[in-house]
PDB file of N, CA and C in Angstrom:
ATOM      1  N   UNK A   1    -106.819-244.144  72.888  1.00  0.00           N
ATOM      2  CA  UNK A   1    -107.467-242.846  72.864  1.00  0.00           C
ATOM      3  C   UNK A   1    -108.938-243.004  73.209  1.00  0.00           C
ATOM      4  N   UNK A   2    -109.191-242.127  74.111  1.00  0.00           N
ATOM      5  CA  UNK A   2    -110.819-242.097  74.246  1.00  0.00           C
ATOM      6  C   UNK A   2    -111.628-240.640  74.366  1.00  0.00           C
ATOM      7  N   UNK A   3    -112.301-240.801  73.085  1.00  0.00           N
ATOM      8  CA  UNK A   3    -113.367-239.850  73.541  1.00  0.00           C
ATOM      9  C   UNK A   3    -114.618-239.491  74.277  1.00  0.00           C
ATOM     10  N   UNK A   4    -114.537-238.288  74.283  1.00  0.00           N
ATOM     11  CA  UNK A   4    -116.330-237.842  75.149  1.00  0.00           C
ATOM     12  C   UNK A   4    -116.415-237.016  74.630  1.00  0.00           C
ATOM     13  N   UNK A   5    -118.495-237.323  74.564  1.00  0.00           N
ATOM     14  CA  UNK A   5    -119.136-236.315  74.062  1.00  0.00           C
ATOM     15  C   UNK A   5    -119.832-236.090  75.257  1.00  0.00           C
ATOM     16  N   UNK A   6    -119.993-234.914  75.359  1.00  0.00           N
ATOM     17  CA  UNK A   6    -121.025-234.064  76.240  1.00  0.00           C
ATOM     18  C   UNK A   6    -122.348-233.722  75.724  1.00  0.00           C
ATOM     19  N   UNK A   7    -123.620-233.784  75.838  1.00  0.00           N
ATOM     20  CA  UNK A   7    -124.629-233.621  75.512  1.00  0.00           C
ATOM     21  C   UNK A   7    -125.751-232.830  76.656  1.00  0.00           C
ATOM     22  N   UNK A   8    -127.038-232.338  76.318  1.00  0.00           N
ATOM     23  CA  UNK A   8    -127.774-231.703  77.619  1.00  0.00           C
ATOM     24  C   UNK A   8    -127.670-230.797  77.807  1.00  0.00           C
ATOM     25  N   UNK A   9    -126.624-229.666  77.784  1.00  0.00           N
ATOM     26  CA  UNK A   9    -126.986-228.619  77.704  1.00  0.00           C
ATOM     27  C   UNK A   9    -128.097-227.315  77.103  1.00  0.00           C
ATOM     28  N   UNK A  10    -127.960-226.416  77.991  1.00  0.00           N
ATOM     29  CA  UNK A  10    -129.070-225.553  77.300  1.00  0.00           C
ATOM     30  C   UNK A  10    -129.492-224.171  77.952  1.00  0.00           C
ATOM     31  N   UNK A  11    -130.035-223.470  77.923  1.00  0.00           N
ATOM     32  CA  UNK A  11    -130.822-222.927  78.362  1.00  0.00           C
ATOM     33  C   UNK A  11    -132.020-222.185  78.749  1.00  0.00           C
ATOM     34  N   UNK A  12    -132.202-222.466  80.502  1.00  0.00           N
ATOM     35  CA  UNK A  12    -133.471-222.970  81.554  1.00  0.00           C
ATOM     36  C   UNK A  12    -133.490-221.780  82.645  1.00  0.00           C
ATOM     37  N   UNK A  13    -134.565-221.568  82.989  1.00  0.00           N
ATOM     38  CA  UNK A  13    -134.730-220.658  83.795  1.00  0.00           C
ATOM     39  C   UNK A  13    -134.422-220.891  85.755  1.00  0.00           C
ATOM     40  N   UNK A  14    -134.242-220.015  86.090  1.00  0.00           N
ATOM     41  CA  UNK A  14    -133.647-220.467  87.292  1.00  0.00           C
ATOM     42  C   UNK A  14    -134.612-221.256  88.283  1.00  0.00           C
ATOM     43  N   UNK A  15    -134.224-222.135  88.823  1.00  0.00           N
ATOM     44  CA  UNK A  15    -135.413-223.273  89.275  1.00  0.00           C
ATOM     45  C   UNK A  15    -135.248-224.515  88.206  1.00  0.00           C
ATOM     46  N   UNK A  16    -135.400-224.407  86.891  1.00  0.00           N
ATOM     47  CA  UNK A  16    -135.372-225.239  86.117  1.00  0.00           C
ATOM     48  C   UNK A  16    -134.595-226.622  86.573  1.00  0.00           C
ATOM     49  N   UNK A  17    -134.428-227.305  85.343  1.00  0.00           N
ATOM     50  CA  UNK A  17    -133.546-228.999  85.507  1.00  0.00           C
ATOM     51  C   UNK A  17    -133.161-229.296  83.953  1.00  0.00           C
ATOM     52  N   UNK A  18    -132.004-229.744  84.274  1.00  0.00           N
ATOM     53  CA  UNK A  18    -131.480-230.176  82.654  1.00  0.00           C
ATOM     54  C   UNK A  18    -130.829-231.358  83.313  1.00  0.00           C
ATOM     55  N   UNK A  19    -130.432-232.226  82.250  1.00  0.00           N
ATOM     56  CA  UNK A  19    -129.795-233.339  82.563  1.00  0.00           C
ATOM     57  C   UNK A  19    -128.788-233.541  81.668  1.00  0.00           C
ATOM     58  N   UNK A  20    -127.155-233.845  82.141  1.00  0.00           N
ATOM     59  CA  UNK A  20    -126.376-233.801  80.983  1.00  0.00           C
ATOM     60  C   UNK A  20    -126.344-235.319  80.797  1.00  0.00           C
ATOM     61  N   UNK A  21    -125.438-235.416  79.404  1.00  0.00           N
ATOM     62  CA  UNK A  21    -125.201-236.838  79.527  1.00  0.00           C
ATOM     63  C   UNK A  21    -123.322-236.723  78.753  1.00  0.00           C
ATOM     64  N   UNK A  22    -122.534-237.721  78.967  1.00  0.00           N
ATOM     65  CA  UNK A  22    -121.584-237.793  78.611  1.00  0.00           C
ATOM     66  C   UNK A  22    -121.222-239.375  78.296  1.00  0.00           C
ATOM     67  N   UNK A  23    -121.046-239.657  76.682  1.00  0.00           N
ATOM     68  CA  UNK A  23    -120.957-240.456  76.292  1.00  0.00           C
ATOM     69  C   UNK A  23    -118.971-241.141  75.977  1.00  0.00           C
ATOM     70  N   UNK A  24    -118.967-242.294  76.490  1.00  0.00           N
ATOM     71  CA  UNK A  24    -117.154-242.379  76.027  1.00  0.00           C
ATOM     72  C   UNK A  24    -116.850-243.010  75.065  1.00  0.00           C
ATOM     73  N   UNK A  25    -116.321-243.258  73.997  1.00  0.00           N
ATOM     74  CA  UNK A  25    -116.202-243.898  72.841  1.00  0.00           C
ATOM     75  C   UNK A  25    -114.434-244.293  72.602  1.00  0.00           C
ATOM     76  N   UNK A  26    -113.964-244.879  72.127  1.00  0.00           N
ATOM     77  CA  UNK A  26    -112.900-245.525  71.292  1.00  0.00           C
ATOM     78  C   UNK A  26    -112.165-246.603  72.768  1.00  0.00           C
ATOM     79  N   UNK A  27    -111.163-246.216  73.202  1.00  0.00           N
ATOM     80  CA  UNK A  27    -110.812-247.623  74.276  1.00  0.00           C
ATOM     81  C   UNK A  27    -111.063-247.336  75.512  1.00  0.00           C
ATOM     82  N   UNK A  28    -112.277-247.720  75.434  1.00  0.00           N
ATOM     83  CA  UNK A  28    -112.835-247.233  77.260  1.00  0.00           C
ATOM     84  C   UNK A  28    -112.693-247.906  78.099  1.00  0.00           C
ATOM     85  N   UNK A  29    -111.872-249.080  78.110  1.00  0.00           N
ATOM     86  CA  UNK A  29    -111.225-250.339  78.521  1.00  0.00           C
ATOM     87  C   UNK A  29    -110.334-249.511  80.003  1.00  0.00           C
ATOM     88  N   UNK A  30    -109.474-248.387  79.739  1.00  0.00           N
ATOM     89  CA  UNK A  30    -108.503-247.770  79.911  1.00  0.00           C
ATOM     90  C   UNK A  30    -109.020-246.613  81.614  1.00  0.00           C
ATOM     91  N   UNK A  31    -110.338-246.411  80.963  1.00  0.00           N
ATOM     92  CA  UNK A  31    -111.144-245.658  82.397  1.00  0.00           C
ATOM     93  C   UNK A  31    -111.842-246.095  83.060  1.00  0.00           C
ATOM     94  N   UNK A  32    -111.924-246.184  84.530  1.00  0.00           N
ATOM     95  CA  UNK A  32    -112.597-246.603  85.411  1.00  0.00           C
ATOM     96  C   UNK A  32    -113.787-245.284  86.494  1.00  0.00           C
ATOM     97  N   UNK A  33    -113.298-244.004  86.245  1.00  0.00           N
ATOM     98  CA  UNK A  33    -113.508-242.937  86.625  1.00  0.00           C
ATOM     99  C   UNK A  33    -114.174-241.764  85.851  1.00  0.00           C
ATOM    100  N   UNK A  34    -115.568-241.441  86.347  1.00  0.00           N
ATOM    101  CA  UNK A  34    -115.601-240.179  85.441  1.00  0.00           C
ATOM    102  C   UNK A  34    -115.882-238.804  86.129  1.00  0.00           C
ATOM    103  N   UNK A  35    -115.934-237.539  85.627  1.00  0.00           N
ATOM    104  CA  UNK A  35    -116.390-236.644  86.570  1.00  0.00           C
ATOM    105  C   UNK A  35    -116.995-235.623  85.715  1.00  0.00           C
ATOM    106  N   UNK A  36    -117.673-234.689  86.290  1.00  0.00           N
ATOM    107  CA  UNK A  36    -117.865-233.748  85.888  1.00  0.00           C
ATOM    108  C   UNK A  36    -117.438-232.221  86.516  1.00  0.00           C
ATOM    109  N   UNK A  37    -116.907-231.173  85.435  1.00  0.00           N
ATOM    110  CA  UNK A  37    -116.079-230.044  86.290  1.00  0.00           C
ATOM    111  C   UNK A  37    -116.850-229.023  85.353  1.00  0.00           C
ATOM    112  N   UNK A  38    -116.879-227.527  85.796  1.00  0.00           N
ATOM    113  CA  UNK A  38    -117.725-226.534  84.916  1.00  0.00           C
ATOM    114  C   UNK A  38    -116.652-225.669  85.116  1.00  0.00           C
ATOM    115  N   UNK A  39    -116.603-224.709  84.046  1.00  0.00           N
ATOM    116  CA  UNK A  39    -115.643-223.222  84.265  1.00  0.00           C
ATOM    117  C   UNK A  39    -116.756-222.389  83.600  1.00  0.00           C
ATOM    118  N   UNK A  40    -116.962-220.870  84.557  1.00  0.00           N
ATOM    119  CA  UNK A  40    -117.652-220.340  84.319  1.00  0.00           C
ATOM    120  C   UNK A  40    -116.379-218.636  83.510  1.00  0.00           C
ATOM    121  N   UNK A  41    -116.857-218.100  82.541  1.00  0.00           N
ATOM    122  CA  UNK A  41    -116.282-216.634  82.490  1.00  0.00           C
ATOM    123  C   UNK A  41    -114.740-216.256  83.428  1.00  0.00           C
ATOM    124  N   UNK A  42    -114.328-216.421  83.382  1.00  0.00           N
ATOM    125  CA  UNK A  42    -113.110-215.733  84.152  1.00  0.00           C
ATOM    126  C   UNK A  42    -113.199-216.245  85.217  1.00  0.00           C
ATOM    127  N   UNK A  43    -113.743-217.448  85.354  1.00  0.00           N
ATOM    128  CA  UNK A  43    -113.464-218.439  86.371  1.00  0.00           C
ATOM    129  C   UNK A  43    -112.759-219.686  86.307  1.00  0.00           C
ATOM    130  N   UNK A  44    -111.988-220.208  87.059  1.00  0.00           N
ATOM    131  CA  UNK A  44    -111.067-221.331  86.902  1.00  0.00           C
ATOM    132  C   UNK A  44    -112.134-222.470  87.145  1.00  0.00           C
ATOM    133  N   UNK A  45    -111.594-223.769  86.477  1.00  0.00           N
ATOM    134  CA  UNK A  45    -112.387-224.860  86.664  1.00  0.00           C
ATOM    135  C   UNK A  45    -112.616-225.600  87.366  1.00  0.00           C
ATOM    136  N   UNK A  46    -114.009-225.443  87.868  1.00  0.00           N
ATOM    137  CA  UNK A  46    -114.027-226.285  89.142  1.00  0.00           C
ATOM    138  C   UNK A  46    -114.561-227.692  89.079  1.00  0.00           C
ATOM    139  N   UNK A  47    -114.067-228.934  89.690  1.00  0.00           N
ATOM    140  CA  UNK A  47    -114.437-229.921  90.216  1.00  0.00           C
ATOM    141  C   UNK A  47    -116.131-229.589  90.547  1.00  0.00           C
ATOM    142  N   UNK A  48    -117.005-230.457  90.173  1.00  0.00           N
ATOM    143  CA  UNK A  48    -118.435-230.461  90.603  1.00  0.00           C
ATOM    144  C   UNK A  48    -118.745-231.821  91.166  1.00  0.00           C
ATOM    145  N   UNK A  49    -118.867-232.921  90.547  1.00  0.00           N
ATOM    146  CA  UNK A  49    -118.863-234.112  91.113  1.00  0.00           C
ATOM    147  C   UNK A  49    -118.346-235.272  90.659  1.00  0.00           C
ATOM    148  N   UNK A  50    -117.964-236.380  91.465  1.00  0.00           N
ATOM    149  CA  UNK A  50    -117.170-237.788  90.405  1.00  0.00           C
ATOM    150  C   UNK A  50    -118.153-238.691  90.794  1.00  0.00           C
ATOM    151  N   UNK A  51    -117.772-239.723  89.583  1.00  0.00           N
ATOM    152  CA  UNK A  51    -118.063-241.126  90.133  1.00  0.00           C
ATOM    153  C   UNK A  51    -117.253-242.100  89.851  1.00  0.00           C
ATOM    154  N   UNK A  52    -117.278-243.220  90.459  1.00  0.00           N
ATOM    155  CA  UNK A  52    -116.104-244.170  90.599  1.00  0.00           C
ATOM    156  C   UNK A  52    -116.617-245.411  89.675  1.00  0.00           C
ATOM    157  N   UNK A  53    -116.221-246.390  89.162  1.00  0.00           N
ATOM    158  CA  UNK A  53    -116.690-247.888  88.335  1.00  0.00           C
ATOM    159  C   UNK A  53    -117.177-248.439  89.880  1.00  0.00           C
ATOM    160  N   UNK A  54    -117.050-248.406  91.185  1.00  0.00           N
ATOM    161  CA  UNK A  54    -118.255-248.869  92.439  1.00  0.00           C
ATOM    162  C   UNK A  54    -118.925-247.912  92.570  1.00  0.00           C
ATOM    163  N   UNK A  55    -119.535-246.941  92.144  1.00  0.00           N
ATOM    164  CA  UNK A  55    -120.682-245.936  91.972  1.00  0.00           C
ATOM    165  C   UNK A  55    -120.732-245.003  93.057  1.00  0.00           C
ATOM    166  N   UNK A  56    -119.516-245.083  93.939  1.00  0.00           N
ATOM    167  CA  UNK A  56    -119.289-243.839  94.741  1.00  0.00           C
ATOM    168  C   UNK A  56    -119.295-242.491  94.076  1.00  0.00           C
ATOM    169  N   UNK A  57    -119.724-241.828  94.340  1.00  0.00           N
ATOM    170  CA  UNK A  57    -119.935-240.418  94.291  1.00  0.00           C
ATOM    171  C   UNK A  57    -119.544-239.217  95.271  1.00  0.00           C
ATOM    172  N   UNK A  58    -118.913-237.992  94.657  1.00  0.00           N
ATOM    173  CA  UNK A  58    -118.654-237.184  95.399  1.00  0.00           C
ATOM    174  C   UNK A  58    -119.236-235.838  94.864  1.00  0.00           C
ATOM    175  N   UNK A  59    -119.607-235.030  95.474  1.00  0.00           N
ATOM    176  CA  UNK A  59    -120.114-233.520  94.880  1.00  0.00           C
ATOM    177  C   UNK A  59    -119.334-232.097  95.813  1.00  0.00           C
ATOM    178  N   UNK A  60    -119.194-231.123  95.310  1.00  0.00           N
ATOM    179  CA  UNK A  60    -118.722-229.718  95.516  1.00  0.00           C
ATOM    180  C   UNK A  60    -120.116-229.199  96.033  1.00  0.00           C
ATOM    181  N   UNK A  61    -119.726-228.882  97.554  1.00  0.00           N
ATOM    182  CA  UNK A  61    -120.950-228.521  98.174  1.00  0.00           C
ATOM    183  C   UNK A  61    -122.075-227.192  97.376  1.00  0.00           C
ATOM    184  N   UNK A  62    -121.441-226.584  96.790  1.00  0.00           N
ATOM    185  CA  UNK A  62    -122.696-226.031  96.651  1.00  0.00           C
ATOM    186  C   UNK A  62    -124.012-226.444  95.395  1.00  0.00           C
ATOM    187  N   UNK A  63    -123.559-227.890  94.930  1.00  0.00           N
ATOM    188  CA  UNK A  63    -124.530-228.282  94.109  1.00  0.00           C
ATOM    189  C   UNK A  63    -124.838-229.618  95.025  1.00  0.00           C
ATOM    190  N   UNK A  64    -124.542-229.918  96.604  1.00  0.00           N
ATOM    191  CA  UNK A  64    -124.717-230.899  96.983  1.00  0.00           C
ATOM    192  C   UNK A  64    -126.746-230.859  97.664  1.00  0.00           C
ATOM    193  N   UNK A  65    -127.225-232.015  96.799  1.00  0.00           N
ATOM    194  CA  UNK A  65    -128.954-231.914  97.063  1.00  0.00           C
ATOM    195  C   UNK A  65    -129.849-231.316  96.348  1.00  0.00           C
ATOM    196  N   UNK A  66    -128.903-230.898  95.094  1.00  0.00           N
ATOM    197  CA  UNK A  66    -129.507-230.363  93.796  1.00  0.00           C
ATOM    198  C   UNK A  66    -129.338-231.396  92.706  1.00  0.00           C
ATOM    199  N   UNK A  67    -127.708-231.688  92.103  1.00  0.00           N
ATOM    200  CA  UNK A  67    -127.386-232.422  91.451  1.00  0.00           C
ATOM    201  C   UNK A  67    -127.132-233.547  91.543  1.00  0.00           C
ATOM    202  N   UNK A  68    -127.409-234.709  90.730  1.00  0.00           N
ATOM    203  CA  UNK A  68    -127.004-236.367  90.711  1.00  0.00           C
ATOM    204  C   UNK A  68    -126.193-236.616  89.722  1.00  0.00           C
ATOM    205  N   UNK A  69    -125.413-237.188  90.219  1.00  0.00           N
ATOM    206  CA  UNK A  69    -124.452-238.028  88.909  1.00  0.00           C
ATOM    207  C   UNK A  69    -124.547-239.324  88.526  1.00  0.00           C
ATOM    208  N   UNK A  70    -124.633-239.944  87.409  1.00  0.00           N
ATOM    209  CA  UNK A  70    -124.584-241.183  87.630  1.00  0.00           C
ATOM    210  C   UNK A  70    -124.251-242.040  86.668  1.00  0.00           C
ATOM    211  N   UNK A  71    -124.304-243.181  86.311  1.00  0.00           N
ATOM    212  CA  UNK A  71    -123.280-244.364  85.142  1.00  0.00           C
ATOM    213  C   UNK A  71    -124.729-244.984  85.255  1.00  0.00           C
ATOM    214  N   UNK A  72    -125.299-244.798  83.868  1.00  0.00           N
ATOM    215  CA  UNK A  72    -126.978-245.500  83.358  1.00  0.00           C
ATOM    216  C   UNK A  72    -126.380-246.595  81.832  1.00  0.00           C
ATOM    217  N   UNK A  73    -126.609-247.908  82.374  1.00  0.00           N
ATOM    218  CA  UNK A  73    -126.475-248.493  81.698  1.00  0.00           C
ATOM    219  C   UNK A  73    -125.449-249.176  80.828  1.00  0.00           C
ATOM    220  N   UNK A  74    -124.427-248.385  81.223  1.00  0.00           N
ATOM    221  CA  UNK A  74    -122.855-249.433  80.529  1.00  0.00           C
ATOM    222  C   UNK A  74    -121.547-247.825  81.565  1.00  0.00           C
ATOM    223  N   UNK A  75    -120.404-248.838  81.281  1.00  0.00           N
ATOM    224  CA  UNK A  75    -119.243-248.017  81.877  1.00  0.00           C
ATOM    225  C   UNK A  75    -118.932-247.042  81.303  1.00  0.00           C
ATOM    226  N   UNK A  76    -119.445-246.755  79.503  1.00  0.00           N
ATOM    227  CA  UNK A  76    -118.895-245.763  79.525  1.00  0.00           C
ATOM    228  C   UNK A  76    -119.790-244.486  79.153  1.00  0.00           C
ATOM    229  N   UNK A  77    -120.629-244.714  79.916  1.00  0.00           N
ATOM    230  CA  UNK A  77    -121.873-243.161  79.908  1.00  0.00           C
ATOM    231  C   UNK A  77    -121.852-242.834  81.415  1.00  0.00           C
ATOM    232  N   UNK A  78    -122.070-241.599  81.413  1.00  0.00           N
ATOM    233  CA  UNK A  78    -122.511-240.868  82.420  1.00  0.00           C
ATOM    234  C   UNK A  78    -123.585-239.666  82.319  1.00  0.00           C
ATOM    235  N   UNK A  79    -124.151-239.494  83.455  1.00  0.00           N
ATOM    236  CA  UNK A  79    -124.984-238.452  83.162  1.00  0.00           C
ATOM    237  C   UNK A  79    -125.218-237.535  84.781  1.00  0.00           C
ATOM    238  N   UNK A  80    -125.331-236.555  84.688  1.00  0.00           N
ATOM    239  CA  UNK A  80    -125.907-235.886  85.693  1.00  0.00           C
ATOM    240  C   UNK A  80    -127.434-234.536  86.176  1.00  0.00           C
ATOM    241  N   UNK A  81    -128.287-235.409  86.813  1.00  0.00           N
ATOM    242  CA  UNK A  81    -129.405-234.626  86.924  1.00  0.00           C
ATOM    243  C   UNK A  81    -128.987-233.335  87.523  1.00  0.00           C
ATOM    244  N   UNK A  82    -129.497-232.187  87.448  1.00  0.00           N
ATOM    245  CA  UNK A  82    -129.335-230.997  87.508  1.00  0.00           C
ATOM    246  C   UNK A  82    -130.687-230.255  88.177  1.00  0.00           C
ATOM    247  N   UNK A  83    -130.659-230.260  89.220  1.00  0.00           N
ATOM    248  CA  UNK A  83    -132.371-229.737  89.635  1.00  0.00           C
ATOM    249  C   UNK A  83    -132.184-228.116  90.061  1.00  0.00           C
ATOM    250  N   UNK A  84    -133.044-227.611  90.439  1.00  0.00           N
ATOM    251  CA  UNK A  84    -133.211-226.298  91.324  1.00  0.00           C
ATOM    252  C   UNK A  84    -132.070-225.462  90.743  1.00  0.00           C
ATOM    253  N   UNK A  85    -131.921-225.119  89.121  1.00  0.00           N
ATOM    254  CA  UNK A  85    -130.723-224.617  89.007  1.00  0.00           C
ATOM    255  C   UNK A  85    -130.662-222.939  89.362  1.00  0.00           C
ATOM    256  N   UNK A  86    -129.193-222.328  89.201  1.00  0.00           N
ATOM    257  CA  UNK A  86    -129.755-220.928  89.526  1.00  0.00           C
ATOM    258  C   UNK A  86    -128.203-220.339  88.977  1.00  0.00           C
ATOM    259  N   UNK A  87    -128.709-219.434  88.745  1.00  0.00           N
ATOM    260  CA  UNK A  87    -128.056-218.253  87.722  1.00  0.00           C
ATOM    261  C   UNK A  87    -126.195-218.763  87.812  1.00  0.00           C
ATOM    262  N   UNK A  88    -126.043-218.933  89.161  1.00  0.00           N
ATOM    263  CA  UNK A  88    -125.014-219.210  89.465  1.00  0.00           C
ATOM    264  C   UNK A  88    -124.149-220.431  88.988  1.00  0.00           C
ATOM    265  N   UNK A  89    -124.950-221.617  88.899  1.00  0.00           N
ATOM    266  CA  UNK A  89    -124.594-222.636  87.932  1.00  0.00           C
ATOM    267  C   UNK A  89    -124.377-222.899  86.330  1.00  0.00           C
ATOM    268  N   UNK A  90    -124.493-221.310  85.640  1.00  0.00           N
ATOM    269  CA  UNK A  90    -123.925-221.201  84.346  1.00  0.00           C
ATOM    270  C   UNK A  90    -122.577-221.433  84.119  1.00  0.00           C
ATOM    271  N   UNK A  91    -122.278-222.167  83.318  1.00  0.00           N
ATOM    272  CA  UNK A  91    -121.368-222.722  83.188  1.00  0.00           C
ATOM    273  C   UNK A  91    -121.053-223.204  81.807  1.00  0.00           C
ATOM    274  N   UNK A  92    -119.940-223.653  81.468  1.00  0.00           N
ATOM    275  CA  UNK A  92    -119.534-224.645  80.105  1.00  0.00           C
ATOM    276  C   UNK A  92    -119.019-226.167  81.387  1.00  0.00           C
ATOM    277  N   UNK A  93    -119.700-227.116  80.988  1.00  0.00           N
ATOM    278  CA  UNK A  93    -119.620-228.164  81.659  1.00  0.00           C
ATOM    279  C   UNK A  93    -118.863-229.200  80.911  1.00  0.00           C
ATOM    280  N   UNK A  94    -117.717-229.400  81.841  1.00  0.00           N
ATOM    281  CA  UNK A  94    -116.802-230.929  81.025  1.00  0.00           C
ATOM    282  C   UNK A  94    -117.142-231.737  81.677  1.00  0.00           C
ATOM    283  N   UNK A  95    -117.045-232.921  80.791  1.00  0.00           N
ATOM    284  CA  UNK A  95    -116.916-234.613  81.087  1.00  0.00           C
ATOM    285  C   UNK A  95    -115.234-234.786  81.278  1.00  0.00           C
ATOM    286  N   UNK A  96    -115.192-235.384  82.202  1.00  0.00           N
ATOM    287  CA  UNK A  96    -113.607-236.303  81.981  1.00  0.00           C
ATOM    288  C   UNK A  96    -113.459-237.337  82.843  1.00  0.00           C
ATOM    289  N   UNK A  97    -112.468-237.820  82.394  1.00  0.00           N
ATOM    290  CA  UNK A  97    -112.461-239.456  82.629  1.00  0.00           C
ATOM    291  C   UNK A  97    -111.301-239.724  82.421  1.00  0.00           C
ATOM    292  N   UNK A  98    -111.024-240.846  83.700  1.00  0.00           N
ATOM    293  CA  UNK A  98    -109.550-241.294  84.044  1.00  0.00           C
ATOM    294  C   UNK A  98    -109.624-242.250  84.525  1.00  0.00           C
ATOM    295  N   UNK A  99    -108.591-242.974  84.824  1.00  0.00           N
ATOM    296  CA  UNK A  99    -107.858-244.743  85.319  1.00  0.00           C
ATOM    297  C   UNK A  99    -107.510-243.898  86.456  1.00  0.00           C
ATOM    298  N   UNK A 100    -108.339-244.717  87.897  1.00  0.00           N
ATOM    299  CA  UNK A 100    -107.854-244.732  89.230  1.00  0.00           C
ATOM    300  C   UNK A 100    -106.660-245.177  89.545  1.00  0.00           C
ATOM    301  N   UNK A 101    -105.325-244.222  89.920  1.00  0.00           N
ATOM    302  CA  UNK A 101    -104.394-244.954  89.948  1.00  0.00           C
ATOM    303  C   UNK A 101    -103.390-245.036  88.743  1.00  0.00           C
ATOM    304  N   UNK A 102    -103.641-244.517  87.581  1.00  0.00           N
ATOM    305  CA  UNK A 102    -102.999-244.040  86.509  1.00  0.00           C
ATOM    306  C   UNK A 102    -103.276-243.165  85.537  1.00  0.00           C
ATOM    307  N   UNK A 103    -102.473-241.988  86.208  1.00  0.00           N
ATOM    308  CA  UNK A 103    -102.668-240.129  85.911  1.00  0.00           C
ATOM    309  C   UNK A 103    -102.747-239.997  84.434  1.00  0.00           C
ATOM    310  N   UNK A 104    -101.734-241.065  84.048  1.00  0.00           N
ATOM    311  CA  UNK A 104    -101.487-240.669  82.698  1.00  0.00           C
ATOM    312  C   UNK A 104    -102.426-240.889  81.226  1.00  0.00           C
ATOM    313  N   UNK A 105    -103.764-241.713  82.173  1.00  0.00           N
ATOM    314  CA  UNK A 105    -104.948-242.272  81.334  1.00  0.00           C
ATOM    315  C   UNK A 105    -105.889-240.799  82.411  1.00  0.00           C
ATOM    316  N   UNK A 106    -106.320-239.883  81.089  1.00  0.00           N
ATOM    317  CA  UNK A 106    -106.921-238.918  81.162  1.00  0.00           C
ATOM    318  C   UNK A 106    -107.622-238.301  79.968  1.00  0.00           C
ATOM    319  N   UNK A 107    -108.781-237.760  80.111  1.00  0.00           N
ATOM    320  CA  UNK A 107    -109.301-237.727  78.968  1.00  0.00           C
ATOM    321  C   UNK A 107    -110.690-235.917  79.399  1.00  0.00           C
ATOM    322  N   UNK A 108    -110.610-235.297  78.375  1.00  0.00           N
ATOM    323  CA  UNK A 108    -111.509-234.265  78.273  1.00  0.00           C
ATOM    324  C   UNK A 108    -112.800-233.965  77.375  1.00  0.00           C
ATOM    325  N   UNK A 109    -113.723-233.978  77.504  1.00  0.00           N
ATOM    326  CA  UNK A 109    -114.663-233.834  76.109  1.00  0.00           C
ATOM    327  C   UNK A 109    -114.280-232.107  76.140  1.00  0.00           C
ATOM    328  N   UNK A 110    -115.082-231.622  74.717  1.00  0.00           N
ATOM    329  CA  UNK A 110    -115.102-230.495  74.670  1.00  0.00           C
ATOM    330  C   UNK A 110    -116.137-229.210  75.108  1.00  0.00           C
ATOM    331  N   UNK A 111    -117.171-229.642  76.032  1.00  0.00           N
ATOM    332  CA  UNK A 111    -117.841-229.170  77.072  1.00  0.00           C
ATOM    333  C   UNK A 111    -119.364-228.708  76.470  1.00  0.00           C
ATOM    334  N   UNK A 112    -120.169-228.508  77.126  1.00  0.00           N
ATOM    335  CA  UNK A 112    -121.693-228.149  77.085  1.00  0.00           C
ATOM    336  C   UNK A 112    -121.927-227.017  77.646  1.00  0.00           C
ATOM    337  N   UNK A 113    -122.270-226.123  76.874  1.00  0.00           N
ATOM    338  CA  UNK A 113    -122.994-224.281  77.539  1.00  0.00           C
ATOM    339  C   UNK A 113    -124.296-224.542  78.850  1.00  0.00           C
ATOM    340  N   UNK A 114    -124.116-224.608  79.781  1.00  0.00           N
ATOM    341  CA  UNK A 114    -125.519-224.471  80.535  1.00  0.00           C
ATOM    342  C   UNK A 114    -125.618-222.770  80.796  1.00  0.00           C
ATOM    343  N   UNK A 115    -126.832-222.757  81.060  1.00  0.00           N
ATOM    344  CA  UNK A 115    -126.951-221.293  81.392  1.00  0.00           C
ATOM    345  C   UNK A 115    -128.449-221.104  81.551  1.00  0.00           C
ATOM    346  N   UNK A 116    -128.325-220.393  82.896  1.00  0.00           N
ATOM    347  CA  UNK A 116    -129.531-220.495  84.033  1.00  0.00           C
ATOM    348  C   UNK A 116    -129.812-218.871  83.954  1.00  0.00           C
ATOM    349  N   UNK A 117    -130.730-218.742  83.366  1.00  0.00           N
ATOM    350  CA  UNK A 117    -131.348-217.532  83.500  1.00  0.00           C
ATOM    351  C   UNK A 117    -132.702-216.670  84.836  1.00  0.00           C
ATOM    352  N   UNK A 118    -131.867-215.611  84.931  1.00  0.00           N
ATOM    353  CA  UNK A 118    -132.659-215.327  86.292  1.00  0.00           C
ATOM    354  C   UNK A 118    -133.839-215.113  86.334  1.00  0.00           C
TER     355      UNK A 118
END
């Protein structure tokens, strides 16, 4: 079993920057993968960006050159810078984390409120 905590949230005015962080705890042995996905209000959850244990990265274009993702200091943290935010990027933001290659190692934290005020 592995958990995540989500941390960083808040709210920042539009333009602002927050930085999340997502911490993994109990057998993190098990994930090699983490990502971050947001669901906003009556919106389905979207994919925002991953990163891989080789530090590839991928992002959902419309936070691509705003936001960074990244693995600071051991495998099982992550965090993502958040720049130029805007109203539109309110969100409840998950951490999750998975084994490349085995679906069945999957994992959810219970998410962070951002919210970008206009």
């Amino acid at each position: 079993q592995v958990q995540l905590t989500e941390s960083g949230g808040g709210l920042v005015q539009a333009g602002g920057s927050l930085r999340l962080s997502c911490a993994a705890t109990g057998n993190i042995y098990v994930i090699n993968a983490m990502a971050w996905y947001r669901q906003a209000p009556g919106k389905q959850r979207e994919l925002v960006a991953t990163i891989t244990h080789t530090g590839e990265t991928n992002y959902t274009d419309s936070v691509k050159g705003r936001f960074t993702i990244s693995r600071n200091g051991a495998k099982n943290t992550m965090a993502m810078q958040m720049s130029s935010l805007k109203p539109e990027d309110t969100a409840v933001y998950y951490c999750y984390a998975w084994r490349v290659g085995f679906k069945d190692y999957n994992y959810w934290g219970q998410g962070t409120q951002v919210t970008v005020s206009s």
